[in-house]
Protein backbone atom coordinates (compact mmCIF):
# COMPACT_ATOMS: atom_id res chain seq x y z
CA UNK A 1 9.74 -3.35 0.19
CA UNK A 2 6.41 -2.57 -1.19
CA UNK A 3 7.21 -4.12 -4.62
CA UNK A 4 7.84 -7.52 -2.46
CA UNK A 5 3.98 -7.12 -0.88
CA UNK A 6 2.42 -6.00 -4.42
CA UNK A 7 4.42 -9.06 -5.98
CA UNK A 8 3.01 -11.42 -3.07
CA UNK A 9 -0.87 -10.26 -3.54
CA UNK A 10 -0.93 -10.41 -7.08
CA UNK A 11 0.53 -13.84 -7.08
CA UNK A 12 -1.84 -14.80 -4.23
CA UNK A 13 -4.79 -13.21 -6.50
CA UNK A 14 -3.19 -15.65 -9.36
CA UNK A 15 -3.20 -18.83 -7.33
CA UNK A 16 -6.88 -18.08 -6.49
CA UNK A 17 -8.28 -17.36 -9.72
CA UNK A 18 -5.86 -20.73 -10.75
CA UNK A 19 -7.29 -22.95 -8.29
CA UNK A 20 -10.26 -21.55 -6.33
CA UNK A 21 -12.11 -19.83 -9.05
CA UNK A 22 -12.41 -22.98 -11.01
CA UNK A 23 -13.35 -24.62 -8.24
CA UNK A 24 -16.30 -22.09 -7.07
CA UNK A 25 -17.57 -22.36 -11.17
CA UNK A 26 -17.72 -25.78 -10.81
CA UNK A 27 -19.35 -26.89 -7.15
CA UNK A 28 -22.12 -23.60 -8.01
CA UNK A 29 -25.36 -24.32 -9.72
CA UNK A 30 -24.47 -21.05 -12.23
CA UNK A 31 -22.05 -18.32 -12.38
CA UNK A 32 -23.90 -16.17 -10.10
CA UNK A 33 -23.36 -18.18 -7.57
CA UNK A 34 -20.21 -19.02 -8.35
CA UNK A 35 -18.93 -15.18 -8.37
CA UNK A 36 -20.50 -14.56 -5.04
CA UNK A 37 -19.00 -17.51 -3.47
CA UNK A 38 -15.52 -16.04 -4.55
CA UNK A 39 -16.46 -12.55 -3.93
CA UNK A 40 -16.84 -13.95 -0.36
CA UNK A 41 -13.27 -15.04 -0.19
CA UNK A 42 -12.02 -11.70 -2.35
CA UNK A 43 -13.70 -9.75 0.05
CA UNK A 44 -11.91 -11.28 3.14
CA UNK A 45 -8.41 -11.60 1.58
CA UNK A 46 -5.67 -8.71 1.65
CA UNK A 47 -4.20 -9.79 -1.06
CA UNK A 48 -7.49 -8.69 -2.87
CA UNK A 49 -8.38 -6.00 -0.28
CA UNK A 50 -5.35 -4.56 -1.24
CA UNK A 51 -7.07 -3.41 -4.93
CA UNK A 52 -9.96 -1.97 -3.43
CA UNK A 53 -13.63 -2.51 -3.46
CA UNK A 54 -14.04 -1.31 -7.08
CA UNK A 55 -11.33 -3.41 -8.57
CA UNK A 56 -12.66 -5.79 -7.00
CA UNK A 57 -16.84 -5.77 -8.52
CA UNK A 58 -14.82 -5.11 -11.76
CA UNK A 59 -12.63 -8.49 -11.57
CA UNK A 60 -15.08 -11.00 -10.57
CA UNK A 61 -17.70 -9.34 -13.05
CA UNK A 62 -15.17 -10.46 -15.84
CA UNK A 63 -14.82 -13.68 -14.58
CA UNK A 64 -16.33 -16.43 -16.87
């Protein structure tokens, strides 16, 4: 059963960074802002709660 939730979050995590990341890079005057304003959804989501706070930082700092 776990496998089914660790499937589910990491596809959630892949439809975000699909759809809502570009978006956020886009609407933000620069990538700072851009990274918080996803970091505010990442930070509110289980399906990226679910890597914990320092996978977390380390995912959105690679984010370009």
């Amino acid at each position: 059963m776990k496998w089914i939730i660790n499937w589910w979050h990491k596809r959630q995590r892949d439809i975000d960074l699909a759809i809502l990341w570009p978006s956020c890079r886009d609407l933000a005057p620069d990538l700072d802002h851009a990274k918080a304003a996803f970091a505010a959804h990442a930070f509110q989501d289980a399906a990226w709660l679910s890597l914990g706070e320092d996978e977390i930082i380390h995912r959105i700092g690679e984010l370009r």
